[in-house]
Protein backbone atom coordinates (compact mmCIF):
# COMPACT_ATOMS: atom_id res chain seq x y z
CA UNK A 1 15.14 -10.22 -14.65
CA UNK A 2 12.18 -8.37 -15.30
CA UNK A 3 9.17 -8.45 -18.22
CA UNK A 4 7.91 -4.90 -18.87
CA UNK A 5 5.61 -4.32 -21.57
CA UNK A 6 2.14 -2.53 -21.70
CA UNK A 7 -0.59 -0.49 -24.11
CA UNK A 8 -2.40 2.32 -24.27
CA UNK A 9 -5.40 2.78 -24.39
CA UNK A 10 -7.14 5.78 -26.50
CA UNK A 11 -9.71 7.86 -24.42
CA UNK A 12 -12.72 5.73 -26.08
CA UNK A 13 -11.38 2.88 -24.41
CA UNK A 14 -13.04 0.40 -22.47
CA UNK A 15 -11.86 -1.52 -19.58
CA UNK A 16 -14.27 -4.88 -17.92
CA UNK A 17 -11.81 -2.29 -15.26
CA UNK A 18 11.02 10.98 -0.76
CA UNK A 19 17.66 10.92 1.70
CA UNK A 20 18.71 12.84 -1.23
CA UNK A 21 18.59 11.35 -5.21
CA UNK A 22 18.44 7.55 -4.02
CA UNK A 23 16.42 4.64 -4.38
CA UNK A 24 16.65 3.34 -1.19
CA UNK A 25 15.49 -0.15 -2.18
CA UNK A 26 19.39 -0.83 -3.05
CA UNK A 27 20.71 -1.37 -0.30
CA UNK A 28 24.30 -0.74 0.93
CA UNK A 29 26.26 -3.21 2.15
CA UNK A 30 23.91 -5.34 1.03
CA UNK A 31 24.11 -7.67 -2.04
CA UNK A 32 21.99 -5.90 -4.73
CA UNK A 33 20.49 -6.89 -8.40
CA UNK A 34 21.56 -5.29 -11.31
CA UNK A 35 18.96 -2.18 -12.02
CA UNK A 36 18.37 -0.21 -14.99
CA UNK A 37 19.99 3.62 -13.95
CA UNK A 38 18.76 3.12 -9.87
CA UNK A 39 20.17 5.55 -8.37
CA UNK A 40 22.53 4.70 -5.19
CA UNK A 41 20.89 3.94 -1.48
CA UNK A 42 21.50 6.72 0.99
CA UNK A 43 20.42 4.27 3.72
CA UNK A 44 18.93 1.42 5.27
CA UNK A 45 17.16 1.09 8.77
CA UNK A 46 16.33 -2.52 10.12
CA UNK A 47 14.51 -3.98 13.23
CA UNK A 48 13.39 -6.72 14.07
CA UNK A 49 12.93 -8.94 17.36
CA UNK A 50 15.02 -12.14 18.06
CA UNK A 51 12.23 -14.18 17.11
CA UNK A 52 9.19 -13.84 15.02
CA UNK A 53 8.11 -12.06 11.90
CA UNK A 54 8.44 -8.62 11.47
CA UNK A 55 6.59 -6.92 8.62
CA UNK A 56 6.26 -3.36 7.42
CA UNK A 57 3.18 -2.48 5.45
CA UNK A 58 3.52 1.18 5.02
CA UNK A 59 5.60 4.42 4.57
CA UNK A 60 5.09 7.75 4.28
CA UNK A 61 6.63 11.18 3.94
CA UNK A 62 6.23 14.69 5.13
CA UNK A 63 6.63 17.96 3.57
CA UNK A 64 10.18 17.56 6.09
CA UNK A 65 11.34 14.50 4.28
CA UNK A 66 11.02 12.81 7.52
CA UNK A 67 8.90 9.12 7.35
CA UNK A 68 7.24 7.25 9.21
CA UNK A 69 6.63 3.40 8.58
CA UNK A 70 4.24 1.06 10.05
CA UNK A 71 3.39 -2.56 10.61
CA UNK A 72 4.12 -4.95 13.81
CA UNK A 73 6.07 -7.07 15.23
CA UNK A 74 6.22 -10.45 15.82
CA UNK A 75 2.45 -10.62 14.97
CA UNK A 76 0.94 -9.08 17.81
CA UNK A 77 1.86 -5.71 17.92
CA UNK A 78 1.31 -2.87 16.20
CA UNK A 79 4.62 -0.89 15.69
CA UNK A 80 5.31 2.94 14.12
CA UNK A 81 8.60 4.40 14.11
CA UNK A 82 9.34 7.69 12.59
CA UNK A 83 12.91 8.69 10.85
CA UNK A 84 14.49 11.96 10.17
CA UNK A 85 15.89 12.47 5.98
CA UNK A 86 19.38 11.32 7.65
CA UNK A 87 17.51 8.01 8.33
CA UNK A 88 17.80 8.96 12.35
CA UNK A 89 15.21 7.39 14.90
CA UNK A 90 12.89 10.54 15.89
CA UNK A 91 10.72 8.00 17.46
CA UNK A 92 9.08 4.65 17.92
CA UNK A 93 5.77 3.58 19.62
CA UNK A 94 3.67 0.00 19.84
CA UNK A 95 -0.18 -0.41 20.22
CA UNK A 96 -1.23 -3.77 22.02
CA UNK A 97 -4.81 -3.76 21.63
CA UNK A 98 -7.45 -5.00 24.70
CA UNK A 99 -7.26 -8.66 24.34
CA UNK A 100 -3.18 -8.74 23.81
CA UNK A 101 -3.74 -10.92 20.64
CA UNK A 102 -2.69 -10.40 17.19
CA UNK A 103 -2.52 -6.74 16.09
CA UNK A 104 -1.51 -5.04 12.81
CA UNK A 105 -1.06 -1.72 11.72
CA UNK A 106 -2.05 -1.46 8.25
CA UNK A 107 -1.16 2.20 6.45
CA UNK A 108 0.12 5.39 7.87
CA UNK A 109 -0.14 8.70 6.78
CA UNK A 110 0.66 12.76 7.86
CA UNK A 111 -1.34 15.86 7.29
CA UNK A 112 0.10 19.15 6.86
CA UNK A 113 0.57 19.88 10.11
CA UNK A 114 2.74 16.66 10.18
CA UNK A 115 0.36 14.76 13.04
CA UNK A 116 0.39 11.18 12.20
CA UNK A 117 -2.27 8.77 10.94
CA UNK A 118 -1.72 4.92 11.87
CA UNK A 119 -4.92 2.51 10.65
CA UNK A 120 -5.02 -1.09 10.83
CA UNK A 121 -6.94 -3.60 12.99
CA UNK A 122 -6.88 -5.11 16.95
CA UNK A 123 -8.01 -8.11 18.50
CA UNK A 124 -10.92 -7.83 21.01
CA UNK A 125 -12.43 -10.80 22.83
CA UNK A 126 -15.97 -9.50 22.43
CA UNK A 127 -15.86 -8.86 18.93
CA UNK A 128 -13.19 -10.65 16.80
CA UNK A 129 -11.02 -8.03 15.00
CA UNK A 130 -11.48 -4.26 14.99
CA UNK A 131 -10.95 -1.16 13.20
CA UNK A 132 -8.48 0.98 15.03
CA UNK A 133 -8.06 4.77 13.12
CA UNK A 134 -5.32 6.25 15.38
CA UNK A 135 -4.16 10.07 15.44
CA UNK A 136 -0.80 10.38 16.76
CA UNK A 137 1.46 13.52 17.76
CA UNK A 138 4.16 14.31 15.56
CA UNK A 139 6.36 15.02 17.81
CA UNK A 140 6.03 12.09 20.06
CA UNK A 141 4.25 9.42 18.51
CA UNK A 142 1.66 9.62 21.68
CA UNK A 143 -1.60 8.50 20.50
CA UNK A 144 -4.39 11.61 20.22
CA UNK A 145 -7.26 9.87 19.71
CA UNK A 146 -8.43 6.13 18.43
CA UNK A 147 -11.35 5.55 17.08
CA UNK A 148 -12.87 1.87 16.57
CA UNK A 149 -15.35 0.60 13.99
CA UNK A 150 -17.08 -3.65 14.16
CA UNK A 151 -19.77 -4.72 13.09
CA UNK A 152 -21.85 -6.86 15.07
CA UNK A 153 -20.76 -10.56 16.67
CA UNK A 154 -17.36 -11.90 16.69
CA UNK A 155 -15.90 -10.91 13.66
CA UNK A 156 -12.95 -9.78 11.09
CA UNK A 157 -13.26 -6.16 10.07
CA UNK A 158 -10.29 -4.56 9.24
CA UNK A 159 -8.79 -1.25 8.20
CA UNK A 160 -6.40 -1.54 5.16
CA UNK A 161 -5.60 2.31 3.84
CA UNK A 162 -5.71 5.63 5.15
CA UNK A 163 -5.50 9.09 3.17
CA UNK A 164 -5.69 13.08 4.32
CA UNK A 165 -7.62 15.50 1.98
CA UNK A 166 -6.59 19.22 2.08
CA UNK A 167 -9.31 20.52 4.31
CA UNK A 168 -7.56 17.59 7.01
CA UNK A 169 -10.51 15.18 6.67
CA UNK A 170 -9.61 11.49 7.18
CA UNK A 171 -10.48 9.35 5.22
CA UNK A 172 -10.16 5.29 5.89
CA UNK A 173 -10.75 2.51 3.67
CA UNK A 174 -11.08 -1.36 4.72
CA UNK A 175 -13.90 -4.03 5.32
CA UNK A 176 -16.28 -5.51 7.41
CA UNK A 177 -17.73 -8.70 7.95
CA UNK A 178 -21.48 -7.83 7.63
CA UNK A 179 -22.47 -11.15 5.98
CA UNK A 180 -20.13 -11.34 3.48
CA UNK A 181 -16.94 -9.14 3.21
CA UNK A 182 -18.06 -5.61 2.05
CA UNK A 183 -16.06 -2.74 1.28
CA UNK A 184 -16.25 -0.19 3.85
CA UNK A 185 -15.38 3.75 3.87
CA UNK A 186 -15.26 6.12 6.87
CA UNK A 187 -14.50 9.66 6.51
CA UNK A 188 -13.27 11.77 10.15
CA UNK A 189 -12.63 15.34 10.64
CA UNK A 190 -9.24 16.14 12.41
CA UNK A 191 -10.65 15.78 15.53
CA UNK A 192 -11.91 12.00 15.04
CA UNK A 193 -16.05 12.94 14.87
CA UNK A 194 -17.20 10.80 12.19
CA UNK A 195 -18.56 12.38 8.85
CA UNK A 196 -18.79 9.55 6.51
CA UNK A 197 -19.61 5.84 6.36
CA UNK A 198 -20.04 4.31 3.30
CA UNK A 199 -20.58 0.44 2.13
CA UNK A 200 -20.26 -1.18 -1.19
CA UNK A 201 -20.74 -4.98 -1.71
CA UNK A 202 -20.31 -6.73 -4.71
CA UNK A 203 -23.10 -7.91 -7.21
CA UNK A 204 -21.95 -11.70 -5.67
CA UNK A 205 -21.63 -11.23 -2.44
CA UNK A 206 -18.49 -12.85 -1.65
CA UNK A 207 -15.15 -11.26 -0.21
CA UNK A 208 -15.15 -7.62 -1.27
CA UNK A 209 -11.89 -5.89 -0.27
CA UNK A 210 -11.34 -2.05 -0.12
CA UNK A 211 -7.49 -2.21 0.01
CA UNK A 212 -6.17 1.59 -0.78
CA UNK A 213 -7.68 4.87 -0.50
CA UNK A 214 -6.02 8.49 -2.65
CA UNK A 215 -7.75 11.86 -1.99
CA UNK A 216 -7.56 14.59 -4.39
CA UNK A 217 -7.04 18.49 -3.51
CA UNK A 218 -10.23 18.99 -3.78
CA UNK A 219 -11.68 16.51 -1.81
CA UNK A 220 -12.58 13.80 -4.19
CA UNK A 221 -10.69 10.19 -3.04
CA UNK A 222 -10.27 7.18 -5.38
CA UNK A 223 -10.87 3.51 -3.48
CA UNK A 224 -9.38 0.43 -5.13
CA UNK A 225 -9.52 -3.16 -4.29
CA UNK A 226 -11.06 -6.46 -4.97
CA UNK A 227 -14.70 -7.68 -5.77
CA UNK A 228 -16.11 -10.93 -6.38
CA UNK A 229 -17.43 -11.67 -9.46
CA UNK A 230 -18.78 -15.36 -9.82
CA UNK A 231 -15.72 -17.62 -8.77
CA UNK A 232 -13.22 -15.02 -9.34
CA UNK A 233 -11.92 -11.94 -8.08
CA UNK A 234 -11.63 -8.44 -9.87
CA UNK A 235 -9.93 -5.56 -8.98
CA UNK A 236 -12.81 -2.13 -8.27
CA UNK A 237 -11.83 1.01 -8.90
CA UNK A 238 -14.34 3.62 -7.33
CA UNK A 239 -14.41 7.01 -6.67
CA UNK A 240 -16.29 9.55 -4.38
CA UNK A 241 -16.59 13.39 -4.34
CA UNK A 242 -16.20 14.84 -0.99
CA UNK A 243 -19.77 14.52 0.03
CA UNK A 244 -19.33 10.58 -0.47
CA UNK A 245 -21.59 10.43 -3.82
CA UNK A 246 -20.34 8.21 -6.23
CA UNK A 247 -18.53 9.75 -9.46
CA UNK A 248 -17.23 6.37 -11.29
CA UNK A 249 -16.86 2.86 -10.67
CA UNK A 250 -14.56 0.65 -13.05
CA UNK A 251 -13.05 -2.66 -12.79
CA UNK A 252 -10.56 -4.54 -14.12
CA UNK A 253 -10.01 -8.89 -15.09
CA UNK A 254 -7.40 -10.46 -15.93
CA UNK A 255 -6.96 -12.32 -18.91
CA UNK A 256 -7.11 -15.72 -17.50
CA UNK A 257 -10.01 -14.96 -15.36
CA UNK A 258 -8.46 -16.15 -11.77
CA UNK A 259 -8.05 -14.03 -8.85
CA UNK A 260 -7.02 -9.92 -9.59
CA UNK A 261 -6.63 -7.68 -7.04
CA UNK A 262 -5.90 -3.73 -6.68
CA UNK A 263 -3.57 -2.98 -4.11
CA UNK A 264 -2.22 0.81 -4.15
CA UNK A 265 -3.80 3.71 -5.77
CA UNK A 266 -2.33 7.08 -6.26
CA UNK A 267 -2.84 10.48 -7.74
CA UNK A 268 -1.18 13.25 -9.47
CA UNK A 269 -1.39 16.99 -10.14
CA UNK A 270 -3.51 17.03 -13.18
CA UNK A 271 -6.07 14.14 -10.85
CA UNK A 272 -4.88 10.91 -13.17
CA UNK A 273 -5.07 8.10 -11.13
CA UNK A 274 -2.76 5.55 -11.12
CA UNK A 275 -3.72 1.78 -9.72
CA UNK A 276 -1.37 -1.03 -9.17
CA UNK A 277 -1.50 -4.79 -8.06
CA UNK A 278 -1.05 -8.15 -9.56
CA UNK A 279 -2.97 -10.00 -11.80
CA UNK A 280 -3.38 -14.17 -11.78
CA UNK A 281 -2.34 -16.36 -14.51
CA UNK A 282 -3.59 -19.64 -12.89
CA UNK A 283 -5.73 -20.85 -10.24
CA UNK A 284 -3.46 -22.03 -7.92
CA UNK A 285 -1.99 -18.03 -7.72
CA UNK A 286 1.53 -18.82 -8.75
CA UNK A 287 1.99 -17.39 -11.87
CA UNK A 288 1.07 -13.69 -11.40
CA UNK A 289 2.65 -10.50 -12.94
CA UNK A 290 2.10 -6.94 -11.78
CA UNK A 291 -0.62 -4.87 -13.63
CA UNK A 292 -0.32 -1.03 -13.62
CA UNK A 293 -3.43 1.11 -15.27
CA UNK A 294 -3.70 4.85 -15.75
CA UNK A 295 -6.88 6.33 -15.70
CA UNK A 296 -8.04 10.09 -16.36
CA UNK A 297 -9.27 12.17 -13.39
CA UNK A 298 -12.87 10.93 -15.12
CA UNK A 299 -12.22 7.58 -15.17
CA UNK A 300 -11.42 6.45 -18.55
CA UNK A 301 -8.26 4.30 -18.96
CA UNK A 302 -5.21 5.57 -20.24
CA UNK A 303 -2.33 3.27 -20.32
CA UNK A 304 -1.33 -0.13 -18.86
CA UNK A 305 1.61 -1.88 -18.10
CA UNK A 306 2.95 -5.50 -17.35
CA UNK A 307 5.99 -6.55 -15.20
CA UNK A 308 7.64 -9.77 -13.80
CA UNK A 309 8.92 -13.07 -13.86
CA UNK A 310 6.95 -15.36 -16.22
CA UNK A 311 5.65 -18.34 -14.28
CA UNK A 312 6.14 -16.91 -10.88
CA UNK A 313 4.96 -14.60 -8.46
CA UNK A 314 4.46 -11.01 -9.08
CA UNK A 315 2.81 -8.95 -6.91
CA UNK A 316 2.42 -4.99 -6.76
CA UNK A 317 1.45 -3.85 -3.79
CA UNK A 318 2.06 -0.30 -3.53
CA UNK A 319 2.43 2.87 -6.00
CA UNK A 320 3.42 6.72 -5.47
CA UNK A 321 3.50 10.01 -7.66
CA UNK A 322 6.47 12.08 -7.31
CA UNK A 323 6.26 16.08 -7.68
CA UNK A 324 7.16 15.74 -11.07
CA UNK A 325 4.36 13.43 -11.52
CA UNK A 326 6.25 10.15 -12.08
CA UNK A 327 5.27 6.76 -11.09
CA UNK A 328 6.88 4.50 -8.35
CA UNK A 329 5.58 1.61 -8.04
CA UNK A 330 6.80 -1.16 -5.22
CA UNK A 331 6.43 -4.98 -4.88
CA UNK A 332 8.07 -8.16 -5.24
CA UNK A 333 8.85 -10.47 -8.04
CA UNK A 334 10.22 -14.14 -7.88
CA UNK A 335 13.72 -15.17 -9.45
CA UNK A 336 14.89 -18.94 -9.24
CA UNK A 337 18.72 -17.33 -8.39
CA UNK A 338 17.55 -14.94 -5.44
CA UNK A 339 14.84 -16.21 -4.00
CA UNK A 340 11.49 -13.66 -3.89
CA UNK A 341 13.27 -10.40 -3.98
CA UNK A 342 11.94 -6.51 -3.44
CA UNK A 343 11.36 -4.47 -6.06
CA UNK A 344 10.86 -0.60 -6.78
CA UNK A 345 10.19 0.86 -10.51
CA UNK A 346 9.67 4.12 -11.72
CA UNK A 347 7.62 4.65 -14.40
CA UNK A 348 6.83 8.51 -16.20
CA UNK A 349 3.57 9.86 -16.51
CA UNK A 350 4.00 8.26 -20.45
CA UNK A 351 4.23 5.17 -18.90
CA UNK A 352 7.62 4.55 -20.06
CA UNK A 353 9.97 2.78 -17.43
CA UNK A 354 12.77 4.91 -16.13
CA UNK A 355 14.68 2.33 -14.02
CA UNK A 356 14.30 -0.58 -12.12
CA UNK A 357 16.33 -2.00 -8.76
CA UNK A 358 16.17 -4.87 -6.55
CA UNK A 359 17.17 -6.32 -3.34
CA UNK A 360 17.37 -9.68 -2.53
CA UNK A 361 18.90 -10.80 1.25
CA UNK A 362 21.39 -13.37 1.16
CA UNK A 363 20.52 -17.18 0.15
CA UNK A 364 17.99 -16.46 -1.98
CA UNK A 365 15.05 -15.76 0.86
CA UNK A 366 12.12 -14.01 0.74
CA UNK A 367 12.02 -10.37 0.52
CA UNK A 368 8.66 -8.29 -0.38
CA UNK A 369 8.27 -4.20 -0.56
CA UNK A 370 5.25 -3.37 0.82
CA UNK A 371 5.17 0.50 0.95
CA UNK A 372 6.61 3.24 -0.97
CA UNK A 373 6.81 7.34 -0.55
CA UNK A 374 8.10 10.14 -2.38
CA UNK A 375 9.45 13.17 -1.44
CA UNK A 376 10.10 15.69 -4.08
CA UNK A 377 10.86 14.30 -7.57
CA UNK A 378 14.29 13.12 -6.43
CA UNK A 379 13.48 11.28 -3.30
CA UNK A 380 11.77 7.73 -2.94
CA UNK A 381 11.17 5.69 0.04
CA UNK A 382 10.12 1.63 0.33
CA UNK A 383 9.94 -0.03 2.85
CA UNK A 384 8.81 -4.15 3.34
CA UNK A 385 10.28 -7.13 5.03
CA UNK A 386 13.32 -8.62 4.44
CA UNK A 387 15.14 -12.12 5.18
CA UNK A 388 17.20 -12.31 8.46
CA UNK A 389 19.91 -15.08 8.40
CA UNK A 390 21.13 -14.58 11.66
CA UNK A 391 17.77 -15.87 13.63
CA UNK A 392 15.65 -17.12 10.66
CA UNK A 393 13.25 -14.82 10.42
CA UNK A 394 11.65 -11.87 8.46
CA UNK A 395 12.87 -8.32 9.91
CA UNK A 396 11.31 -4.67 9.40
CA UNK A 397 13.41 -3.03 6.59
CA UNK A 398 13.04 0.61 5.83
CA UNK A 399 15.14 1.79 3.13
């Protein structure tokens, strides 16, 4: 069902821009797509309330293999469970911010020591929606310490990404609502003292986006998202040394010049970075495909590649490196037999496509991945929302 194609791009290029062996996308005992050499699920966790909306936006792995995924439930609440490699409940927790309205984890993420890191935003009466950068225990889930960021006024500021250097510093990439939507990028120690802040707003100032956040061994991180750029949106590709100066800033438009946005960034060994998220082939947003680039650890674009369903919706919204340095990328793609259906690919360092699987819930519903995690080169995790016949609604599915 799926278009893959791409280019590469020579280095004087130019651009306007982990369970055991199984992709756990395929579900079992679950209808699944044909995929190109998927491996087999190992398994499949779902939750979600009698009622409501459930959504996952994020998974991630430690050095255990254990995961934890995060998102809320029913809209209001945030909610973080963590799983063991058998797929076990180690825990699960819920944040209900001060004014009990509508709260969302965002991205989650461990350090080495395997303590927890849960970002996303909460609803306060005095001051619209918050940052809230939680540390949590590993062991317990038990919240450490939260830290909140607004600006000024009711208003929406919100934290979309989180990533942990090596030297433990947090770093946390979102926006605010000062004026216009501006990116905005705070780095904490491991203790939660703030070391960084950092702003960027585009040259039109409309809705800038910071929507994913990589750090590098060294402590260098790589933010990618969306900038406006007269009517339309771009994706922005930026990235900082540890100090916070700026290194390189590229962007990327579409060919049809409608709305582009970044969504996921990762890194490897060598520092390539690896950006993923859809790309607009009309103005009414649905005809999109995904849009993968490569870029050296400097910058300059590598390779790109193309995937999806033509005339229909396409959207990548999260990417991984393995230990052997391959590519998984996670999303969702539209078919007119099974509905809007999740979708995991893995891609090597080349660029070449390795396999492809799907899932699509019975009835031909509306399925999305939303995060995916590595562990090892033979591991992947994804995680997303999935269709729920039996009450009609869109359930938690970690996979």
């Amino acid at each position: 069902m799926t278009i893959n194609s791409g280019s590469t791009v020579g280095s004087r290029g130019r651009v306007g821009a982990a369970l055991s062996v199984a992709l756990l996308c395929s579900l079992l005992a679950r209808p699944v797509l044909a995929s190109t050499c998927a491996p087999a699920a190992t398994w499949s966790r779902t939750y979600g309330l009698p009622t409501g909306n459930d959504d996952d936006r994020s998974i991630s792995a430690d050095l255990q293999g254990n995961v934890v995924a995060a998102g809320y439930q029913v809209g209001t609440d945030w909610l973080i469970r963590k799983y063991d490699q058998a797929g076990s409940d180690i825990w699960s927790q819920t944040y209900n911010g001060p004014a009990g309205g509508n709260d969302q984890a965002k991205a989650c993420t461990f350090d080495l020591s395997g303590s927890v890191y849960v970002v996303g935003w909460e609803t306060n009466a005095a001051s619209g929606q918050d940052w809230s950068v939680q540390k949590r225990d590993r062991n317990t889930g038990a919240i450490i310490w939260n830290q909140k960021y607004s600006t000024a006024g009711i208003a929406n500021d919100n934290a979309e990404a989180v990533a942990v250097d090596a030297s433990s510093s947090v770093w946390v990439a979102g926006w605010d609502s000062t004026g216009a939507q501006n990116w905005r990028i705070r780095k904490y120690d491991q203790n939660g003292n703030l070391l960084l802040n950092l702003a960027f707003a585009g040259g039109a100032g409309g809705a800038d986006q910071a929507l994913a956040v990589a750090a590098e061994p060294g402590g260098a991180v790589v933010v990618a998202g969306s900038e406006t750029v007269g009517a339309q949106l771009d994706w922005r590709i930026r990235k900082y040394d540890a100090g916070g100066a700026l290194l390189w800033s590229t962007t990327f438009a579409g060919t049809a010049g409608f709305a582009d946005v970044a969504n996921g960034v990762a890194i490897d060994s060598a520092g390539n970075v690896f950006v993923v998220g859809n790309e607009n082939l009309n103005a009414a947003g649905t005809s999109q495909r995904w849009r993968i680039w490569k870029y050296t650890s400097n910058g300059m674009p590598v390779w790109t590649r193309i995937a999806g369903v033509a005339g229909a919706s396409n959207i990548a919204h999260a990417v991984a490196v393995d230990t052997g340095d391959n590519v998984i990328v996670g999303g969702h793609m539209d078919s007119v037999a099974t509905g809007r259906d999740m979708v995991v690919m893995k891609y090597a360092c080349d660029g070449v496509t390795l396999w492809t699987a799907t899932y699509s819930s019975p009835g031909a519903q509306s399925d999305d991945a939303r995060g995916v995690a590595c562990w090892g080169s033979t591991t992947v995790y994804m995680t997303g929302q999935s269709y729920n016949a039996a009450n009609a609604t869109l359930d938690y599915d970690t996979h």
